[in-house]
N, C-alpha and C. Protein backbone atom coordinates (compact mmCIF):
# COMPACT_ATOMS: atom_id res chain seq x y z
N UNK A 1 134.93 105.83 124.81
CA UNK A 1 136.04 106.55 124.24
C UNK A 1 136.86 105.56 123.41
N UNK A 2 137.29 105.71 122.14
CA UNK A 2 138.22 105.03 121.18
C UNK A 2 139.66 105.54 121.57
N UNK A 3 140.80 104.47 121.10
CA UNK A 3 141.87 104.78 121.32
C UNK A 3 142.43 104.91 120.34
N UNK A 4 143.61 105.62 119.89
CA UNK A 4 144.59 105.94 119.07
C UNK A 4 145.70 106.01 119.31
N UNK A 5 146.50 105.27 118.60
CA UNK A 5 148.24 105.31 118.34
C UNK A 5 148.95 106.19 118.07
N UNK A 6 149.81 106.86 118.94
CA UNK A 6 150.55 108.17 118.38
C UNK A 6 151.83 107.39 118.53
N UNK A 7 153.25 108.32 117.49
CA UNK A 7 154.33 107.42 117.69
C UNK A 7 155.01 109.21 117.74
N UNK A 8 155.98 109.21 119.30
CA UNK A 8 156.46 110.42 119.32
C UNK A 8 157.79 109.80 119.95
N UNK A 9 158.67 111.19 119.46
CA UNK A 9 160.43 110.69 119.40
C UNK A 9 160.58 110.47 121.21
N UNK A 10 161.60 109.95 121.68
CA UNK A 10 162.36 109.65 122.89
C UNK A 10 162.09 110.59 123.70
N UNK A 11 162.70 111.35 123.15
CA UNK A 11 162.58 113.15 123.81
C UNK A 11 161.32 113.37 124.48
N UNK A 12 160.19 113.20 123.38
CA UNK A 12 159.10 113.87 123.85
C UNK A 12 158.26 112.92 124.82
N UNK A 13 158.54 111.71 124.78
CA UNK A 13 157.92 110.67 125.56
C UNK A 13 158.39 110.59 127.06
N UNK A 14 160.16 111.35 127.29
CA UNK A 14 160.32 111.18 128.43
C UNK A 14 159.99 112.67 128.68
N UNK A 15 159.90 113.93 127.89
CA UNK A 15 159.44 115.41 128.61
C UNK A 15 157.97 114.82 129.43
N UNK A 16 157.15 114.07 128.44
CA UNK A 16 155.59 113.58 128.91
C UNK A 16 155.45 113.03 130.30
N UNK A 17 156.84 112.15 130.34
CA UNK A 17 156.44 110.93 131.72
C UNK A 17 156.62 112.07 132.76
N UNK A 18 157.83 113.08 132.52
CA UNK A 18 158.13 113.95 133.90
C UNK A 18 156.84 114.81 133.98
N UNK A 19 156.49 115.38 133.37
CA UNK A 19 155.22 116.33 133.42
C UNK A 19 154.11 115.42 134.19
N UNK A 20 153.98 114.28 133.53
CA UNK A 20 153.02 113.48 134.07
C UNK A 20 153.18 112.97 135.56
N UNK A 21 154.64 112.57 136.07
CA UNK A 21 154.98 112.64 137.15
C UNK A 21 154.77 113.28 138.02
N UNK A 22 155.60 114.75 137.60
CA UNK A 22 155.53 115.90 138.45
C UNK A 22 153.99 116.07 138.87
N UNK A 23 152.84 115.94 138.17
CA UNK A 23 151.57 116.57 138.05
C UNK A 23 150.75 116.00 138.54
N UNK A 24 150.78 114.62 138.46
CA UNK A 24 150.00 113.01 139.02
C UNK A 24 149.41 112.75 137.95
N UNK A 25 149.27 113.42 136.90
CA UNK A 25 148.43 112.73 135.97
C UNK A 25 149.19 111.54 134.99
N UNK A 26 148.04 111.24 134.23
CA UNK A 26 148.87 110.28 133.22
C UNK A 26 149.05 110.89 132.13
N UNK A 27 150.16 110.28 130.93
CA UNK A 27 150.71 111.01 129.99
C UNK A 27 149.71 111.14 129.17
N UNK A 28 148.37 110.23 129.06
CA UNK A 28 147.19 109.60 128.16
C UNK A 28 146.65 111.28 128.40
N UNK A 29 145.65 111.22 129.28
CA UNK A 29 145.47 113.05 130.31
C UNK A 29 145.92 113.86 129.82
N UNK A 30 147.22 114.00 129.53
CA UNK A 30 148.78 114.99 129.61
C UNK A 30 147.81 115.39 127.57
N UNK A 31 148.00 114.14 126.79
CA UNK A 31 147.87 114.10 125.31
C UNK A 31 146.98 115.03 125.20
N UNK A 32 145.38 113.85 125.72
CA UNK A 32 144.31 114.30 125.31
C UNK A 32 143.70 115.98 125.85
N UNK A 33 144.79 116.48 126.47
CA UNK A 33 144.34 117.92 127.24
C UNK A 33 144.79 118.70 126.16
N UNK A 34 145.96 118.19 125.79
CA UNK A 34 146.40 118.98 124.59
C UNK A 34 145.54 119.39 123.29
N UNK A 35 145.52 118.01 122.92
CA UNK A 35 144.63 117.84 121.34
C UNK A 35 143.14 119.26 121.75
N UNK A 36 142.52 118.45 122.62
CA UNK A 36 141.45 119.07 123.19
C UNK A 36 141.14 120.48 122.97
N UNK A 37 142.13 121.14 123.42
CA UNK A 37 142.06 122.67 123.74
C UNK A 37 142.90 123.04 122.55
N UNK A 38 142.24 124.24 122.12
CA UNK A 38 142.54 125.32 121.39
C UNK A 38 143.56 126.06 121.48
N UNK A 39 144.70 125.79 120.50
CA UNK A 39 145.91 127.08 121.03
C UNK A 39 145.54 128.54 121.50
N UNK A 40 146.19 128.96 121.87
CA UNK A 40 145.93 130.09 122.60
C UNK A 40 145.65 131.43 121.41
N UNK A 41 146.44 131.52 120.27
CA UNK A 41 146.23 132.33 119.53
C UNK A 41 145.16 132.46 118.62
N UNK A 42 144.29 130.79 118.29
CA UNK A 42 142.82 130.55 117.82
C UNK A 42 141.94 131.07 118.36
N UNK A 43 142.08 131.99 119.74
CA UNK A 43 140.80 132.87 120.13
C UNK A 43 141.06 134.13 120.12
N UNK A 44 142.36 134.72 119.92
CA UNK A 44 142.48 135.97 119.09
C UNK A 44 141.60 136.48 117.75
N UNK A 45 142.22 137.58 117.68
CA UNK A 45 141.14 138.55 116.46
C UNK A 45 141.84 138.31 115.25
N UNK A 46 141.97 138.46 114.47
CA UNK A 46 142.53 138.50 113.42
C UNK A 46 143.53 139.49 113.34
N UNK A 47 143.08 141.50 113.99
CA UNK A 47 143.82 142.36 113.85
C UNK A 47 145.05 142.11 115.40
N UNK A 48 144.46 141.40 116.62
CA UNK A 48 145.18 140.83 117.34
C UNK A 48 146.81 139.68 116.54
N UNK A 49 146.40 139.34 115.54
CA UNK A 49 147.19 138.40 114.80
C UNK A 49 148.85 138.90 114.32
N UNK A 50 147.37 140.15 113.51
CA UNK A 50 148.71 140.82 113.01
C UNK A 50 149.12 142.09 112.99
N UNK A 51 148.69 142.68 114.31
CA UNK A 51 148.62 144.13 114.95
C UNK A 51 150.49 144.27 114.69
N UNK A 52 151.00 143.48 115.27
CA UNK A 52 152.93 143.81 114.40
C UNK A 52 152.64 144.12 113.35
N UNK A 53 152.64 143.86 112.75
CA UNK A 53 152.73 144.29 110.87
C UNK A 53 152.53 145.21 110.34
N UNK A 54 151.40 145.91 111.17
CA UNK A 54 151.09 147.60 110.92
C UNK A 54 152.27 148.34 110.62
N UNK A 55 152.79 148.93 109.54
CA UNK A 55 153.79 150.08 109.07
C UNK A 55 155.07 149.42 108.79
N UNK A 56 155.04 147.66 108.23
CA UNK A 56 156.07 147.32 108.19
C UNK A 56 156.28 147.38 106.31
N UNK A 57 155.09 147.95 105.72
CA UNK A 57 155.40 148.26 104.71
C UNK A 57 155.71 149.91 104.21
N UNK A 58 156.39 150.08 103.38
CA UNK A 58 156.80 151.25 102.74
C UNK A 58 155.58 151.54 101.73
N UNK A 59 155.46 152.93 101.79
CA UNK A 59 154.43 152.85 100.67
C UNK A 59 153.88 154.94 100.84
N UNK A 60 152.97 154.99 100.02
CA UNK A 60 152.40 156.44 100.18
C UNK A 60 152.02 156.76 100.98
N UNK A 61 152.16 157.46 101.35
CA UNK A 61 151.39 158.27 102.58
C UNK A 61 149.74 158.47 102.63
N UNK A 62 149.37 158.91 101.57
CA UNK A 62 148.03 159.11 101.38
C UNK A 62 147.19 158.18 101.12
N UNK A 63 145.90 157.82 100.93
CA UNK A 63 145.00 156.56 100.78
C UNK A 63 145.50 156.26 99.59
N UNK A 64 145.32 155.05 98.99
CA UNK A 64 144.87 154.55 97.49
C UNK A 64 143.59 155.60 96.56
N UNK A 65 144.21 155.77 95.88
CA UNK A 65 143.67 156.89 94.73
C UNK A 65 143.90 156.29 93.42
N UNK A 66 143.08 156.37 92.53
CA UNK A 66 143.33 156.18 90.83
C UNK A 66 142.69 157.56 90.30
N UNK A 67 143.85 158.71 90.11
CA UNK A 67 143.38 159.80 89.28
C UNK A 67 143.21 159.36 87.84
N UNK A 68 143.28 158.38 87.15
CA UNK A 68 143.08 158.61 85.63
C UNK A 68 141.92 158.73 85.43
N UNK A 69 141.46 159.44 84.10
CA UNK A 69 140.52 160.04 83.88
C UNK A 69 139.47 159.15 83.38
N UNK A 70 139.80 158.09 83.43
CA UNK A 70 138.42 157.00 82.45
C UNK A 70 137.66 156.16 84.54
N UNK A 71 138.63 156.50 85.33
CA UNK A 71 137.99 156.07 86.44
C UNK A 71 137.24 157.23 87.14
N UNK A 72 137.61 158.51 86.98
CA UNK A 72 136.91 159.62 87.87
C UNK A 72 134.85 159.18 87.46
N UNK A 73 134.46 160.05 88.66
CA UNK A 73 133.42 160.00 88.34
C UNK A 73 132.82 161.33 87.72
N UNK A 74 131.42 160.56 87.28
CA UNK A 74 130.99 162.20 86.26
C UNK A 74 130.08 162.83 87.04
């Protein structure tokens, strides 16, 4: 395994040590579990994504239509 340098603010280094505390693990553990795994919403659907959004636009009621006459068919 190779190692890498991360540089994270005060804050987040002491949220890490307590988690790591509380948990027994080490903060190294704590990182690499993170990076590792897939947010939770990357194994959603796409319509899971953006199932809100449904009817947040205004618009016609009826499907998309082009009545002009050079698009009808013959």
């Amino acid at each position: 395994m190779k190692g890498t340098t991360i540089k994270v603010s005060e804050e987040t280094r002491r949220l890490l040590r307590e988690e790591a505390r509380s948990t027994g693990r080490s903060v190294a553990a704590l990182i690499r579990e993170r990076i590792e795994t897939p947010p939770d919403h990357a194994l959603e659907s796409f319509y899971a994504l953006t199932s809100d959004l449904a009817g947040s636009l205004a618009g016609k009621k009826r499907a998309a239509t082009n009545d002009r006459k050079r698009f009808r068919r013959k």
